[in-house]
N, C-alpha and C. Protein backbone atom coordinates (compact mmCIF):
# COMPACT_ATOMS: atom_id res chain seq x y z
N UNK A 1 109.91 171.97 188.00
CA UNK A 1 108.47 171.83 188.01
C UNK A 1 107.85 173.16 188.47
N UNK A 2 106.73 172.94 187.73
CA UNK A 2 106.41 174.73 188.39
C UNK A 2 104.82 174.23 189.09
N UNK A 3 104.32 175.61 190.11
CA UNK A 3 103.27 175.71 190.30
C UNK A 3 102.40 176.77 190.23
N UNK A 4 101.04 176.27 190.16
CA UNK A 4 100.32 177.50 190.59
C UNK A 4 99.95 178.30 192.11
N UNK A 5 100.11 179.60 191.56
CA UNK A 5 99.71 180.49 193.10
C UNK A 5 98.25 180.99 192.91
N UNK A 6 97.55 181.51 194.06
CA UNK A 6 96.21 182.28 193.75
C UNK A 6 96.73 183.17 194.26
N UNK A 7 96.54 184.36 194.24
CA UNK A 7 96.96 186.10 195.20
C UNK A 7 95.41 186.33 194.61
N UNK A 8 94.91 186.53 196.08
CA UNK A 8 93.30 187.28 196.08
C UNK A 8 93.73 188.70 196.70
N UNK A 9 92.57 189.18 196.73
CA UNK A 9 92.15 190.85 197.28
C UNK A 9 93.24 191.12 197.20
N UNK A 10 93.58 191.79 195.81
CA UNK A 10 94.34 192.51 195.38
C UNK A 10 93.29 193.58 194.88
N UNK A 11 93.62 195.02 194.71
CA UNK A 11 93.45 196.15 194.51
C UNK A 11 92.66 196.15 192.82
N UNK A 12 91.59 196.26 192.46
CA UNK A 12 90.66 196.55 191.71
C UNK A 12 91.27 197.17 190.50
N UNK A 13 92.29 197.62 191.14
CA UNK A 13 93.34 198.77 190.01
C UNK A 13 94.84 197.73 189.56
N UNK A 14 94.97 197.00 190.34
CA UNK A 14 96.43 196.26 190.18
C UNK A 14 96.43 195.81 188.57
N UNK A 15 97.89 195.46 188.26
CA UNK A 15 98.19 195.18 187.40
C UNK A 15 99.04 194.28 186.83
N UNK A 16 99.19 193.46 185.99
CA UNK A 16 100.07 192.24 185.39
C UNK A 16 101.68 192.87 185.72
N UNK A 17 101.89 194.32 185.34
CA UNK A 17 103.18 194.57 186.00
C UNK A 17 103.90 194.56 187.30
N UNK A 18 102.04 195.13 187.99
CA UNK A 18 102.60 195.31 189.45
C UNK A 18 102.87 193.69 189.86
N UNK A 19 101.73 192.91 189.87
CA UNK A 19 102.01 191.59 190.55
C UNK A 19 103.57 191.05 189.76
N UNK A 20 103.80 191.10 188.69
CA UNK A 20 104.65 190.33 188.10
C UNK A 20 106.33 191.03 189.01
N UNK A 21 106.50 191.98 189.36
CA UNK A 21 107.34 193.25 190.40
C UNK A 21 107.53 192.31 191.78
N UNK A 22 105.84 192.22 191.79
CA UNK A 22 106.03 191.48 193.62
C UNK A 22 106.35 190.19 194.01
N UNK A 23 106.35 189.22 192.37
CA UNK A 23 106.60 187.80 192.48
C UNK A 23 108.22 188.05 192.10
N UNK A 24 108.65 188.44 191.42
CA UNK A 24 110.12 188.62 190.47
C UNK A 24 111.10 188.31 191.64
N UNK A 25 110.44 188.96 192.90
CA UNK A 25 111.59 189.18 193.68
C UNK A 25 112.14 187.36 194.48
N UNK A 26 111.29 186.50 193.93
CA UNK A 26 111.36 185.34 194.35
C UNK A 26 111.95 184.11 193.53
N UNK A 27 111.53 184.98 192.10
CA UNK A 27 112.23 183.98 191.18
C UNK A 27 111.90 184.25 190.04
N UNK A 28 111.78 183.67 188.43
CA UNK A 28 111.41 183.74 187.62
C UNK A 28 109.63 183.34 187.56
N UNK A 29 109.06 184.28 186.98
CA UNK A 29 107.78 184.49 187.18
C UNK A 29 107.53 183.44 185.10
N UNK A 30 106.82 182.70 185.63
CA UNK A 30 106.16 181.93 184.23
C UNK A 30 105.25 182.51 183.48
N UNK A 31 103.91 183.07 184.14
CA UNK A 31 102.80 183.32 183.53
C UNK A 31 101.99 183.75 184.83
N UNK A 32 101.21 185.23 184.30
CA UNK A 32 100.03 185.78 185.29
C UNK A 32 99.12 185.48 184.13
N UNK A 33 97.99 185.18 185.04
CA UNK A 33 96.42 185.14 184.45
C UNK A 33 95.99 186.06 185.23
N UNK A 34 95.45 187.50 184.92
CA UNK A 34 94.58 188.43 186.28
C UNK A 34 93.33 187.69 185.28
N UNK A 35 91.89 187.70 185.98
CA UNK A 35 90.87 187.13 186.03
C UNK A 35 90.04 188.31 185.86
N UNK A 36 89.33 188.60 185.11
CA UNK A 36 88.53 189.96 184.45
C UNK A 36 87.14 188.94 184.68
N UNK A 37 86.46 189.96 184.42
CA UNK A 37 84.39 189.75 184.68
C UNK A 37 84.32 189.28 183.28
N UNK A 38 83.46 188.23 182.85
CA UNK A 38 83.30 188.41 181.87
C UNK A 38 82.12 189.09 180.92
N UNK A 39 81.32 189.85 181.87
CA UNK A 39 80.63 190.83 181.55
C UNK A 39 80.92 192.14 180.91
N UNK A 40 81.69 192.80 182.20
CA UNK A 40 81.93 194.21 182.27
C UNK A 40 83.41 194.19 181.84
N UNK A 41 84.14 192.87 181.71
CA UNK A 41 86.05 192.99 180.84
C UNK A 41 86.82 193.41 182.52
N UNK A 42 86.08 193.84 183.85
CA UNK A 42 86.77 194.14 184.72
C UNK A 42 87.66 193.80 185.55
N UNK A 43 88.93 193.70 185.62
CA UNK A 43 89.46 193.26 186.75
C UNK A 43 88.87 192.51 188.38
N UNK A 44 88.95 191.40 189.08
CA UNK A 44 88.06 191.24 189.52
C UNK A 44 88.31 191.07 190.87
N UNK A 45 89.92 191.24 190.86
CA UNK A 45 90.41 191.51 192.23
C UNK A 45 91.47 190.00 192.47
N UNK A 46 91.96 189.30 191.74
CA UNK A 46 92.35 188.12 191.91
C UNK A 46 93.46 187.41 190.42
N UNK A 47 94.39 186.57 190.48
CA UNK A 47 94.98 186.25 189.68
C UNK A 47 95.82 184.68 189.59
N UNK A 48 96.56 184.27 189.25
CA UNK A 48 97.33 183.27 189.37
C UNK A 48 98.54 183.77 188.74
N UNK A 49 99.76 183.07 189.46
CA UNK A 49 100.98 183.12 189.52
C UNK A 49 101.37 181.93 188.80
N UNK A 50 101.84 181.91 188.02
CA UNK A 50 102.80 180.45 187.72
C UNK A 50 104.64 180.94 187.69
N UNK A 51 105.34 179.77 188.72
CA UNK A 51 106.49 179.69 188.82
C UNK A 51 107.04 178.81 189.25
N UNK A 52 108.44 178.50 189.16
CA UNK A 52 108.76 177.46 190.02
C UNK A 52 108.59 177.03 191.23
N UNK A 53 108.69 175.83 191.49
CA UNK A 53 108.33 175.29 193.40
C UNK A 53 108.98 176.38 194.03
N UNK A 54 109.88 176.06 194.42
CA UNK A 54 110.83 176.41 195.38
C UNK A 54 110.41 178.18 195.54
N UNK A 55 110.69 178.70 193.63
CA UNK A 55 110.21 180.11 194.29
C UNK A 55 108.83 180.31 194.34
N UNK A 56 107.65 179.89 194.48
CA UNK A 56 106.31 179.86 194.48
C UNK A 56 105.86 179.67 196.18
N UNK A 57 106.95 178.92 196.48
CA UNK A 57 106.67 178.89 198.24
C UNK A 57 107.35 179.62 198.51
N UNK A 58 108.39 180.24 198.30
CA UNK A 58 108.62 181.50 199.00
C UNK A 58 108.44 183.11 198.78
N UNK A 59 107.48 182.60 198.13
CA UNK A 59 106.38 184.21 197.74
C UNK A 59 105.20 183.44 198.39
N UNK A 60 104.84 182.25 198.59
CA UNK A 60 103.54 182.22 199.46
C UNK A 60 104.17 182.83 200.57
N UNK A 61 104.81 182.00 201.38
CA UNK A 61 105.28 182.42 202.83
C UNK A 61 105.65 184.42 203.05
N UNK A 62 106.53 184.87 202.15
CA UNK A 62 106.18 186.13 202.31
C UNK A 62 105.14 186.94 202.10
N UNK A 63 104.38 186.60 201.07
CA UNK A 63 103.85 187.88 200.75
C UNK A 63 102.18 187.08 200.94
N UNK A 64 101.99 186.07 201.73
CA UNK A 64 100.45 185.77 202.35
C UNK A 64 100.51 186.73 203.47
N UNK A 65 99.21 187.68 203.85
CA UNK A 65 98.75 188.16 204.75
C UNK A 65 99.33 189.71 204.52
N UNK A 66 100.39 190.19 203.68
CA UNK A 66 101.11 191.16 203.51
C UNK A 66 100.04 192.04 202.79
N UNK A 67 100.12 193.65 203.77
CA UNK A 67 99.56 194.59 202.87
C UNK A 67 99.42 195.34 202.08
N UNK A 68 99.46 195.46 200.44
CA UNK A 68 99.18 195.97 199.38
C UNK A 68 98.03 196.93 199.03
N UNK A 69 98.65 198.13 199.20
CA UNK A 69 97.07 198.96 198.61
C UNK A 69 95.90 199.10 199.94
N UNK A 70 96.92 198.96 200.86
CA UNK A 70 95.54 198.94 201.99
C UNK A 70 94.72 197.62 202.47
N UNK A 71 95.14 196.37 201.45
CA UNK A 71 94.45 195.17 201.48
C UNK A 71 95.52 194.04 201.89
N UNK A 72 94.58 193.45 202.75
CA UNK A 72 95.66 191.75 203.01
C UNK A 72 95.76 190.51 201.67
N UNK A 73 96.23 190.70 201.22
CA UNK A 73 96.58 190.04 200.37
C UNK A 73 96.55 188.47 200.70
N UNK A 74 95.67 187.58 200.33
CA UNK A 74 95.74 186.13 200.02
C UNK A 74 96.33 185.70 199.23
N UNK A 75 97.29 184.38 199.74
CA UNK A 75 98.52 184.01 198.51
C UNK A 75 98.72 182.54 199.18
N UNK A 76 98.50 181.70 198.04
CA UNK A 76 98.42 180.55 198.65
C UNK A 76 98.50 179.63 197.31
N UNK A 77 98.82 178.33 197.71
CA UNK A 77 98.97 177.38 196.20
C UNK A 77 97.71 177.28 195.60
N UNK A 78 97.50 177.37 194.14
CA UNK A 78 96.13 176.95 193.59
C UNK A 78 95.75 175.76 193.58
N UNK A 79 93.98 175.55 194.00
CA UNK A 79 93.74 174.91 193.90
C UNK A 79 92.91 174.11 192.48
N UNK A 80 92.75 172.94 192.03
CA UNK A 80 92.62 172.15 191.17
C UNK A 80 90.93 173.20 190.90
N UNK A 81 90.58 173.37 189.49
CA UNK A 81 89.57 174.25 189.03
C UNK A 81 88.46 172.95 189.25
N UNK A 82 86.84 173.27 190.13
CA UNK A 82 86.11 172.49 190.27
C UNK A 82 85.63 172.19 188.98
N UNK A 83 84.50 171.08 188.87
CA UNK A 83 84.18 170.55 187.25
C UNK A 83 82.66 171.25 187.77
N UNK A 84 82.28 172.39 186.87
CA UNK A 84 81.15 173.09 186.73
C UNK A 84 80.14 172.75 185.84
N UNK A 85 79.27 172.20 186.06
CA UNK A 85 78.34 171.40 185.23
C UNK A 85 77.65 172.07 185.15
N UNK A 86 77.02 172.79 183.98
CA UNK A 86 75.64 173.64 183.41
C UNK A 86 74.66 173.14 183.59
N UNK A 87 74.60 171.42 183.75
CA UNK A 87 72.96 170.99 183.53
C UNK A 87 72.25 171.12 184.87
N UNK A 88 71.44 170.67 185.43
CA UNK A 88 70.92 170.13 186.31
C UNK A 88 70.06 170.47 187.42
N UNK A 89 70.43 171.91 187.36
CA UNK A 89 69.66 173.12 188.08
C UNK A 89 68.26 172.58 188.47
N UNK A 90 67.46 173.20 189.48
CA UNK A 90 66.44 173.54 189.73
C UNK A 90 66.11 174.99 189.61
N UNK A 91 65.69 175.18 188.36
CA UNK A 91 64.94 176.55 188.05
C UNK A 91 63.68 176.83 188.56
N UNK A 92 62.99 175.97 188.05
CA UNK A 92 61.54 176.10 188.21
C UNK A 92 60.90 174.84 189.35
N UNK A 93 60.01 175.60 189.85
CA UNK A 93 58.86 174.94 191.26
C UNK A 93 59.89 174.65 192.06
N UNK A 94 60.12 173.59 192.83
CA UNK A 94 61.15 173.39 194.13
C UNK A 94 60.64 173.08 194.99
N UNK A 95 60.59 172.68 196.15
CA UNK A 95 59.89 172.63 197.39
C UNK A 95 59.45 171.18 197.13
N UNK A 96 58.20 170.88 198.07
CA UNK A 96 57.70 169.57 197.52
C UNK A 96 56.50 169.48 196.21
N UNK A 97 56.33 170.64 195.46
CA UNK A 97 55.31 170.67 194.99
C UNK A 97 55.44 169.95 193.08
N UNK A 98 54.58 168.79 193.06
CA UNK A 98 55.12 168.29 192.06
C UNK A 98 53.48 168.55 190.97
N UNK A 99 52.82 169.53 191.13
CA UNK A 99 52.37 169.97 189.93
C UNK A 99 50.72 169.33 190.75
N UNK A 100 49.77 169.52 189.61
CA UNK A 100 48.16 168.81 189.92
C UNK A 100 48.01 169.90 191.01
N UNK A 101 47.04 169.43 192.25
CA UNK A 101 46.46 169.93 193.65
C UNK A 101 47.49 169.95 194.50
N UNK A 102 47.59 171.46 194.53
CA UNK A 102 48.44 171.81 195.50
C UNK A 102 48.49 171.00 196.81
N UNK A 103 46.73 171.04 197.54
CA UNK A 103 46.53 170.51 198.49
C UNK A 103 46.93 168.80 198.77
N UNK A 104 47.07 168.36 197.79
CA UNK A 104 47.90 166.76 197.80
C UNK A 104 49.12 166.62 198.19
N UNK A 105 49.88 167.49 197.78
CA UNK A 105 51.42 167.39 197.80
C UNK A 105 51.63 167.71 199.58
N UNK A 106 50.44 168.60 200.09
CA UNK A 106 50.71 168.95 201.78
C UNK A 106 50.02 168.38 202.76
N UNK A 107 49.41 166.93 202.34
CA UNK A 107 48.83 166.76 203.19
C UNK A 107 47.48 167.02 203.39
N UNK A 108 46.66 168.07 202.98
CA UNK A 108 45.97 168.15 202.99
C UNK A 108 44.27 167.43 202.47
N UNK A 109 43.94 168.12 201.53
CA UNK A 109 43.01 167.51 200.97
C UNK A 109 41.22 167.64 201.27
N UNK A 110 40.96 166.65 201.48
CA UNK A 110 39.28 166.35 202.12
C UNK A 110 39.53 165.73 203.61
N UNK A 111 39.08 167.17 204.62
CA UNK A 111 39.18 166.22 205.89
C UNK A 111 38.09 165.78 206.36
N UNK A 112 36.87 165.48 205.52
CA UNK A 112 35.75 164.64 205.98
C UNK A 112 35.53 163.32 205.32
């Protein structure tokens, strides 16, 4: 069975070779995803590991908190991707103000 890893603050410059170098040493490495902008195509400092259990925890346990490039490296099991819903936002107005006289919505009004 395999799992996923996250390795954060990794180096801006790193690469599918380098990480794939620093997991190898634990076991057979499945699949890197590095995570690019989808703006600018940039590297974004972060990736996922896929590998087996056994060696997936023992590249967490070593190489969490370990420094790479000057940086502490976060390495830890991934977690389940949240469900990101596009709709629903509050773009526009907010607060309590639901349109008509301002002065209604605060209380205000006619104080005679």
């Amino acid at each position: 069975m395999t799992k996923k890893v996250y390795v954060g603050n990794l180096s801006f410059d790193a690469t599918e070779q380098q990480v794939n170098d620093m997991f190898a040493e634990f076991g057979k490495v499945e699949s890197i995803a590095m995570i690019n902008d989808r703006d600018s195509g940039r590297f974004r400092g972060f990736c996922f590991v896929e590998m087996e259990d056994s060696a997936a925890n023992a590249a967490i346990n070593a190489l969490n908190g370990k420094i790479v490039d000057d940086r502490d490296l976060r390495v830890n099991e991934a977690r389940p991707r949240e469900d990101r819903s596009r709709g629903g936002g509050n773009r526009r107005g907010g607060g309590g103000y639901r349109g008509g006289n301002r002065r209604d919505n605060y209380g205000g009004g006619n104080r005679w």
